[in-house]
Protein backbone atom coordinates (compact mmCIF):
# COMPACT_ATOMS: atom_id res chain seq x y z
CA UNK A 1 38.86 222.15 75.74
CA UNK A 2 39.66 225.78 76.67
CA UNK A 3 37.78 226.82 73.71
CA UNK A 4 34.59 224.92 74.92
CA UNK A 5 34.73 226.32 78.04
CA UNK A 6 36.03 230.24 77.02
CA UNK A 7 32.82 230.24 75.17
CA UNK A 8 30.55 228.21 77.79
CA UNK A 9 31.01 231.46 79.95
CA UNK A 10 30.61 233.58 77.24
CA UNK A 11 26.89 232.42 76.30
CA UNK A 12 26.04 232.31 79.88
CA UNK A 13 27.10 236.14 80.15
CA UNK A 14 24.97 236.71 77.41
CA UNK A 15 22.01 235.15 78.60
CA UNK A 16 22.12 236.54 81.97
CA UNK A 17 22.28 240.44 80.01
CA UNK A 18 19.28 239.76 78.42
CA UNK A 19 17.44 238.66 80.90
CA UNK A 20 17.82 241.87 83.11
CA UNK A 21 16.99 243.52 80.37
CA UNK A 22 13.82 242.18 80.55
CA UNK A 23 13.95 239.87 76.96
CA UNK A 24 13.53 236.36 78.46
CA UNK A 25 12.30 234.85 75.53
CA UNK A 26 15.06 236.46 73.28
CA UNK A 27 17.67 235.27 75.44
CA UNK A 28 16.64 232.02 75.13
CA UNK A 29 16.49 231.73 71.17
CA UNK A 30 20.15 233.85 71.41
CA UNK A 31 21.67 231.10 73.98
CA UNK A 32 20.51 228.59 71.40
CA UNK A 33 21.57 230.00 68.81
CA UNK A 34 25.09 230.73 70.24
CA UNK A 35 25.28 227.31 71.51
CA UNK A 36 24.81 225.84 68.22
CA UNK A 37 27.28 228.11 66.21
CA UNK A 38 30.12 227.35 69.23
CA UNK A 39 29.47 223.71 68.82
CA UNK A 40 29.90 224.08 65.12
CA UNK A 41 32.52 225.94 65.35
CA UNK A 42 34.36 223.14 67.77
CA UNK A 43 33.11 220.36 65.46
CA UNK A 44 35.05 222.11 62.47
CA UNK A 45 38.06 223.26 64.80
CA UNK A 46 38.15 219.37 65.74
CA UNK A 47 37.76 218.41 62.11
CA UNK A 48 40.87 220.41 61.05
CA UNK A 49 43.17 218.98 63.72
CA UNK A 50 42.08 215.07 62.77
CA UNK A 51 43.04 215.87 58.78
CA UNK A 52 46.18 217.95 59.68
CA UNK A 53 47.15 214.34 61.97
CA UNK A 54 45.95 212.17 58.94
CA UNK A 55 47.43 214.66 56.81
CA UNK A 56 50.87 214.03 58.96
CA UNK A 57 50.08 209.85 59.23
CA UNK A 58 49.97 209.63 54.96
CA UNK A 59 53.07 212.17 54.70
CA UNK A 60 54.80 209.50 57.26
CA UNK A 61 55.75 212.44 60.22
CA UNK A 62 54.52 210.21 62.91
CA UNK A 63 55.45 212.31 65.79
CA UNK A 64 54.12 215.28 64.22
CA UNK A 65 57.47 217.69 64.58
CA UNK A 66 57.30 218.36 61.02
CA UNK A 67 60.42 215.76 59.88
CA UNK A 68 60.43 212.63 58.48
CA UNK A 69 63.35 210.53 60.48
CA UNK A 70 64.68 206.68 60.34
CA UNK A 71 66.18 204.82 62.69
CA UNK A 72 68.06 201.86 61.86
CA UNK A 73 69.14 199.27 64.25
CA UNK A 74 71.78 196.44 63.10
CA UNK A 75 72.24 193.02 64.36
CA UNK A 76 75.74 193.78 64.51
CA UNK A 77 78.59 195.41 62.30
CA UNK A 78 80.91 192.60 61.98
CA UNK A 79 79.71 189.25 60.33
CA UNK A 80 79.50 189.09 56.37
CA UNK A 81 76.17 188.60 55.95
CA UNK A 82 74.98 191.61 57.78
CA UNK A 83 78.06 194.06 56.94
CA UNK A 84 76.31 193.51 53.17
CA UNK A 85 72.62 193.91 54.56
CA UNK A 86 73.91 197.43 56.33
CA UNK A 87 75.56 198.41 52.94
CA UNK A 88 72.43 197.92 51.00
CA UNK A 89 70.40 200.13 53.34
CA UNK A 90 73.08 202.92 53.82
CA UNK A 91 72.66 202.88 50.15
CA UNK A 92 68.77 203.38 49.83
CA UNK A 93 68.44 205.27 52.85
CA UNK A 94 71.36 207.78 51.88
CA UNK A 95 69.02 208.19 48.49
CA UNK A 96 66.06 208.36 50.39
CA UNK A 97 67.28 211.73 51.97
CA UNK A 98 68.64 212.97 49.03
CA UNK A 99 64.92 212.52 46.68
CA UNK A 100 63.42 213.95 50.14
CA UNK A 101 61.56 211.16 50.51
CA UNK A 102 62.68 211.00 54.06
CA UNK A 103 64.77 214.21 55.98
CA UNK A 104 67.31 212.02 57.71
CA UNK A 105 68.15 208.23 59.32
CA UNK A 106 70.00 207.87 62.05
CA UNK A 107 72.69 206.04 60.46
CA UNK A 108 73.61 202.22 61.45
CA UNK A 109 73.19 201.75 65.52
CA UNK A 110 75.08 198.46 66.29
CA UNK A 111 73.44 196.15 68.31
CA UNK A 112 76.53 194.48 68.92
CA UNK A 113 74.36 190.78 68.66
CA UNK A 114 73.07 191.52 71.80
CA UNK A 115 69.15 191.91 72.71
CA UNK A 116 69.66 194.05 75.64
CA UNK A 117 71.74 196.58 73.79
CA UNK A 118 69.30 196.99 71.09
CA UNK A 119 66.73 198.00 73.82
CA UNK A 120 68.52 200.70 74.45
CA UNK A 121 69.22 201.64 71.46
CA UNK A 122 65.35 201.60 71.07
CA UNK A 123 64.96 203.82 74.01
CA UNK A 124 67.50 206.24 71.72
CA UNK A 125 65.48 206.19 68.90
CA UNK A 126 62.51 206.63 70.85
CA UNK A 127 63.98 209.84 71.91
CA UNK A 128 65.08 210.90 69.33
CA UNK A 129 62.20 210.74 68.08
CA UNK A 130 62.14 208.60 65.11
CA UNK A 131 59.02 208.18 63.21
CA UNK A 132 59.95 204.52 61.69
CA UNK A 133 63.26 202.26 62.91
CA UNK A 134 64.04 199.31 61.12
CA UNK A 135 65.62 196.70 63.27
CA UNK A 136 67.45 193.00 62.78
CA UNK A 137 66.82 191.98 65.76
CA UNK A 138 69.81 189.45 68.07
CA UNK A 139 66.89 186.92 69.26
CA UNK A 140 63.62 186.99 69.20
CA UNK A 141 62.97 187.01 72.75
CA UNK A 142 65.81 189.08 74.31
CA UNK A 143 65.22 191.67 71.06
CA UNK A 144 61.19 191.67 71.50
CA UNK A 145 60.95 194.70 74.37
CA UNK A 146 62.57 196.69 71.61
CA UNK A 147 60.37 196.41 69.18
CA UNK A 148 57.25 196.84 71.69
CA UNK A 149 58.65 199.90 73.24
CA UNK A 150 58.87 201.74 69.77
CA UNK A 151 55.31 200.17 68.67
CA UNK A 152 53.84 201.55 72.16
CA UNK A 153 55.67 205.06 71.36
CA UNK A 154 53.88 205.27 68.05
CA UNK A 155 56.85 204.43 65.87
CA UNK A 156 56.12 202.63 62.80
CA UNK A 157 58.94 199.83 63.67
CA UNK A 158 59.83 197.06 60.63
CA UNK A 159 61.35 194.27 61.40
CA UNK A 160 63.93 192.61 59.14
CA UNK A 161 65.57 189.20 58.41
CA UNK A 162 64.63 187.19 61.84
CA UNK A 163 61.41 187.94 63.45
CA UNK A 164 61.25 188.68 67.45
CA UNK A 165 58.29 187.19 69.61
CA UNK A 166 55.85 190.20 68.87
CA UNK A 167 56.59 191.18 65.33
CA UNK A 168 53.66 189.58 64.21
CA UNK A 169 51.31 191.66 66.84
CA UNK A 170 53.54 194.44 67.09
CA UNK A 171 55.92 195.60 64.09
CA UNK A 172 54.60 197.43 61.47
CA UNK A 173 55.83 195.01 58.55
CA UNK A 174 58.15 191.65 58.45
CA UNK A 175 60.35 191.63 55.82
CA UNK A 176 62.52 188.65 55.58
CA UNK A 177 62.42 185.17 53.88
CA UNK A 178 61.33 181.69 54.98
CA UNK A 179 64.06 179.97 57.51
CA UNK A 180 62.40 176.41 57.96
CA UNK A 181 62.67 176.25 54.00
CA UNK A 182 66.24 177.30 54.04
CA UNK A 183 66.80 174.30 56.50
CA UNK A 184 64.90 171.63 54.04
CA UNK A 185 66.69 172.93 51.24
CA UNK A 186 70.00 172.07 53.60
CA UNK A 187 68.23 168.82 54.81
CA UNK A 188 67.39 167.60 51.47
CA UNK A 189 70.71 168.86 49.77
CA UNK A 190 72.77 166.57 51.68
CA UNK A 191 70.22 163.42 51.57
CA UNK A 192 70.82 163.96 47.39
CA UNK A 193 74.08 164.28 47.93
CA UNK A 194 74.61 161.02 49.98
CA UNK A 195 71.49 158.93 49.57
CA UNK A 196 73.71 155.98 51.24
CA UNK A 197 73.18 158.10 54.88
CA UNK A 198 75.55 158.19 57.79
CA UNK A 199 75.87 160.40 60.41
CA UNK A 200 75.53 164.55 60.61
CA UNK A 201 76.17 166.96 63.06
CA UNK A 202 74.43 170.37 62.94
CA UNK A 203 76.17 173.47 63.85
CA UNK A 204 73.85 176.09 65.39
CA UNK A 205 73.35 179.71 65.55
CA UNK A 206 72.91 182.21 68.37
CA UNK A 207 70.39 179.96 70.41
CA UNK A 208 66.90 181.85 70.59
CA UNK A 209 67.10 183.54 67.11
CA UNK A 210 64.58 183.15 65.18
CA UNK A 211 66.26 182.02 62.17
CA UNK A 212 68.54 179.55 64.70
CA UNK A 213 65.13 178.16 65.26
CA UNK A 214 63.90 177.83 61.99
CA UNK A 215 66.34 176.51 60.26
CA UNK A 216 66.37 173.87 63.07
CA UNK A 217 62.47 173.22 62.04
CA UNK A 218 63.74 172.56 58.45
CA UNK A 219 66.39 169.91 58.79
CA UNK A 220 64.18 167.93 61.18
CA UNK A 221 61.33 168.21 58.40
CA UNK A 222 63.57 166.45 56.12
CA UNK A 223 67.15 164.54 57.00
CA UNK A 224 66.24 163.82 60.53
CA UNK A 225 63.03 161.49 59.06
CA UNK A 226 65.35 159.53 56.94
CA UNK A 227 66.23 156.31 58.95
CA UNK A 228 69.43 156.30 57.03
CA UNK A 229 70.45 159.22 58.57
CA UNK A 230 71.36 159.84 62.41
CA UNK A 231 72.22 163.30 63.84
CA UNK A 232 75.01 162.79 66.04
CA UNK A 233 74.44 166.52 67.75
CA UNK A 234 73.20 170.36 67.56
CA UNK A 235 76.23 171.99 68.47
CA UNK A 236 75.72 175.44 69.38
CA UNK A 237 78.41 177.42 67.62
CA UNK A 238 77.15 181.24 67.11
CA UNK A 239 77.47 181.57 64.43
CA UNK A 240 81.42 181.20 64.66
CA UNK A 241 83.62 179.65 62.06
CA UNK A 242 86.31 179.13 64.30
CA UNK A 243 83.44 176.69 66.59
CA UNK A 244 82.52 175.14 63.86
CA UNK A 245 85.86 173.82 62.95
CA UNK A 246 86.31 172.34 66.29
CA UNK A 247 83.36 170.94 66.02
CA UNK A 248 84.30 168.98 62.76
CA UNK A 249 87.37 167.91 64.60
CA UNK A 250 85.15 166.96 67.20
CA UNK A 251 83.09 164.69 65.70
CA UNK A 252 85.45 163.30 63.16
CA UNK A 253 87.01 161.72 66.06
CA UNK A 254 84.64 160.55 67.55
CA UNK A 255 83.15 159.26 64.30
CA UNK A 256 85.38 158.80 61.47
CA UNK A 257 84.49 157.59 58.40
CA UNK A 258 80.79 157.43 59.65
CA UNK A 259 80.42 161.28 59.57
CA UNK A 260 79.07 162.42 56.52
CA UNK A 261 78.05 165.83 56.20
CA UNK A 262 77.95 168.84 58.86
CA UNK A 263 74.91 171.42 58.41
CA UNK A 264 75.68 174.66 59.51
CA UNK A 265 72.97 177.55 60.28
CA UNK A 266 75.40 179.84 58.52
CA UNK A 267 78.21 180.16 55.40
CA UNK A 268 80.65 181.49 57.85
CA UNK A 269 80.56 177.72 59.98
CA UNK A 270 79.86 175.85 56.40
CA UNK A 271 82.95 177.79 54.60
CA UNK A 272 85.27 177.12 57.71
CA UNK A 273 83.83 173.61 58.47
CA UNK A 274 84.40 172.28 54.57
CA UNK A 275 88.12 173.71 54.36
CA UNK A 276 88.79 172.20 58.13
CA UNK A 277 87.25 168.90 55.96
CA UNK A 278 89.24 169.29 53.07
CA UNK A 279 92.30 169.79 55.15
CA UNK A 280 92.26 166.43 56.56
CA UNK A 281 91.48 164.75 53.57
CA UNK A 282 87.49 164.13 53.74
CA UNK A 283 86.37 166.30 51.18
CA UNK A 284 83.71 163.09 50.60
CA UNK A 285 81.83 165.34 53.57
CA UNK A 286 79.07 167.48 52.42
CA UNK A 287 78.89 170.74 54.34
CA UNK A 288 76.12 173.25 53.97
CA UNK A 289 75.02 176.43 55.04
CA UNK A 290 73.00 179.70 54.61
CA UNK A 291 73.89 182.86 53.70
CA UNK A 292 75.37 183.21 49.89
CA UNK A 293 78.34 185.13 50.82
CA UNK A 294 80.87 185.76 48.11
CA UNK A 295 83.57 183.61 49.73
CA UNK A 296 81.61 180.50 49.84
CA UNK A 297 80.24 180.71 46.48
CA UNK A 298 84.45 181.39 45.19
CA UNK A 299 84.40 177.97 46.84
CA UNK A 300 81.58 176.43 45.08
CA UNK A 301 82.90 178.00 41.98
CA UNK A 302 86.23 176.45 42.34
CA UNK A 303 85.40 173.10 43.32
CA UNK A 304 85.70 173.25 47.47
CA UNK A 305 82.29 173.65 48.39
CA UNK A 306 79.34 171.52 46.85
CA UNK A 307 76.60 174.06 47.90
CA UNK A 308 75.26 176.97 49.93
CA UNK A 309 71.39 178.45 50.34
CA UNK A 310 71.44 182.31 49.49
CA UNK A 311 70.07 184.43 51.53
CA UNK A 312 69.44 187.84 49.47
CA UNK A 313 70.69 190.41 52.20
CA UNK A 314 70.22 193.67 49.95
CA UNK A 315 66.19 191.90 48.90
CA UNK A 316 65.43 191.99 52.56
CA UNK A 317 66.57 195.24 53.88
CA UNK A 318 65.02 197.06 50.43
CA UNK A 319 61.79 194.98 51.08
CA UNK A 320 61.59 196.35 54.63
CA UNK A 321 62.56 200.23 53.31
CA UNK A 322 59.91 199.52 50.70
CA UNK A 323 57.34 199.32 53.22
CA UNK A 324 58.32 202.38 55.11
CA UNK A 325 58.20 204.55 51.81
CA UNK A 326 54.53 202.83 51.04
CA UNK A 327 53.41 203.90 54.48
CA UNK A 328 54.64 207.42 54.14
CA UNK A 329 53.48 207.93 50.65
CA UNK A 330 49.64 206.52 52.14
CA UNK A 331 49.58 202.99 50.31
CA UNK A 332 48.86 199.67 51.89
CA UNK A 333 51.70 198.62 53.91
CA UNK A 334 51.77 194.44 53.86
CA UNK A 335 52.49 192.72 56.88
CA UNK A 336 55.30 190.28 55.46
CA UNK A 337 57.42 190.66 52.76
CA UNK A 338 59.12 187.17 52.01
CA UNK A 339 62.29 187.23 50.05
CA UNK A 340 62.73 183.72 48.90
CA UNK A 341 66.13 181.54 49.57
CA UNK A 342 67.67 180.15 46.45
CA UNK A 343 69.81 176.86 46.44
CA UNK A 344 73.22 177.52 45.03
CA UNK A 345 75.40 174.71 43.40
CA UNK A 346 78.21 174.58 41.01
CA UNK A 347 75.76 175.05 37.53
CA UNK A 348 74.22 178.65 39.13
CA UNK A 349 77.37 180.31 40.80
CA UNK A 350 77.86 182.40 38.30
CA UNK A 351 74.74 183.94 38.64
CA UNK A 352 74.99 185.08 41.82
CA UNK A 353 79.38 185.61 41.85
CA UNK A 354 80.06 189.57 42.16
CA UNK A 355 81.37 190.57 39.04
């Protein structure tokens, strides 16, 4: 804008010389002419600056200060599942600055399961600035300003393993893998398990995450349409083993021998739930759960636990870091990148048991 009006002035000046010195006509066609090279000079000044920010949008430097940085926000720090998701991406990311795909990442911001502290850990990366922040997000509503905030500062945000209310509107890429399946895969486990029915209690996540949710969806798709089935509860447990067991105890006195199976949104509540089970001698009761961690699959491998749905923690976090790189290397970025869940009994263990 200064430049258009620095040489506004200018071409007036020049047209008001020329016409004291009597060349009315020649200051005209010089005016014109002047006018014409400014403009085209603008119009090519203007055309530099959009391909040095396209030029900046394909190289990934978002914020345009000439760095490439990630931010990474975890669910939390502590729970199996997602100390083996943070692993994976300290891995890749760690390699990412090292091929200089990327100049740094923030390193693993714990969100401490809590929506409101990943919103200000958001703010942080914000900030900082980062260019793209991947984030698990706690719930999906209590997470969701977090993820708007960054999309609304221009950060390329991806958002990994449960979705948040806006990620669909708002994130840059979903990557993460079906959760109603993974609860009809549960559902339909224990109905081949014990086609004779009986009663089941569900053990539930953190209420208001979106995999909570899902999973939910799943087993009603399935166990809770079989008349020979009746759910006796959802119990919200947190995701907690140590709730889960007292659920068991629970509802095994409240229902003896009529209890037979307890579906847990997690391994952590299935693992616990199955050895509190097997303790008191009802090892008949099929417990389930999601995750693949390598404890409940030594379980499954040695006869304690009859199944578990896998959840591929390192797939999902490398899916999500795979659409970062394709955005800063130019190349279509898809909007979900599904990771599928794989059912996990006694004749695949050893497929999926760390070596």
């Amino acid at each position: 804008m200064k430049k258009k009006i620095v040489a506004t002035l200018l071409v007036s000046a020049m047209a008001m010389s020329l016409v004291a010195c009597g060349s009315k006509d020649a200051a005209a066609d010089t005016t014109t002419d002047a006018a014409t090279e400014d403009a085209a000079a603008t119009e090519d000044a203007d055309a530099a600056a959009d391909a040095a920010v396209d030029t900046a949008v394909a190289g990934g430097d978002l914020n345009g200060d000439g760095k490439i940085v990630v931010g990474y926000i975890s669910k939390n720090t502590v729970d199996v599942f997602h100390a083996t998701l943070n692993g994976a991406a300290q891995e890749r990311l760690d390699a990412l600055v090292a091929d200089g795909t990327i100049d740094e990442w923030t390193g693993i911001l714990d969100g401490n399961t809590d929506g409101a502290k990943q919103c200000d850990l958001a703010q942080d990366c914000i900030n900082y600035p980062c260019d793209y922040v991947i984030i698990l997000p706690a719930e999906a509503t209590a997470s969701d300003p977090a993820v708007t905030a960054m999309a609304d500062a221009g950060i390329g945000v991806v958002v990994v393993n449960s979705a948040t209310d806006s990620t669909d509107t708002a994130a840059l890429a979903f990557a993460g893998s079906d959760d109603v399946y993974a609860g009809e895969l549960m559902g339909n486990y224990v109905m081949e398990k014990a086609p004779e029915g009986g009663v089941f209690v569900h053990c539930q996540g953190i209420i208001g995450n979106s995999a909570q949710i899902q999973r939910g969806e799943g087993i009603a798709n399935t166990i809770e349409k079989d008349s020979k089935w009746t759910k006796a509860a959802d119990v919200p447990c947190d995701w907690d083993a140590s709730k889960a067991v007292n659920t068991v105890d629970d509802y095994l006195a409240q229902y003896g021998d009529d209890l037979k199976a307890v579906i847990c949104d997690n391994d952590d509540m299935s693992s616990a739930a199955q050895a509190e089970c097997n303790a008191k001698g009802r090892s008949d009761i099929v417990c389930i759960g999601v995750d693949g961690n390598q404890g409940p699959l030594q379980m499954i491998k040695d006869g304690e636990l009859g199944a578990t749905v896998l959840q591929d923690a390192p797939g999902q976090v490398n899916a999500g870091i795979d659409a970062i790189v394709a955005a800063i290397k130019g190349e279509t970025v898809e909007k979900n990148y599904t990771v599928p869940f794989v059912l996990v009994t006694s004749e695949n263990v050893d497929d999926y048991l760390a070596k």
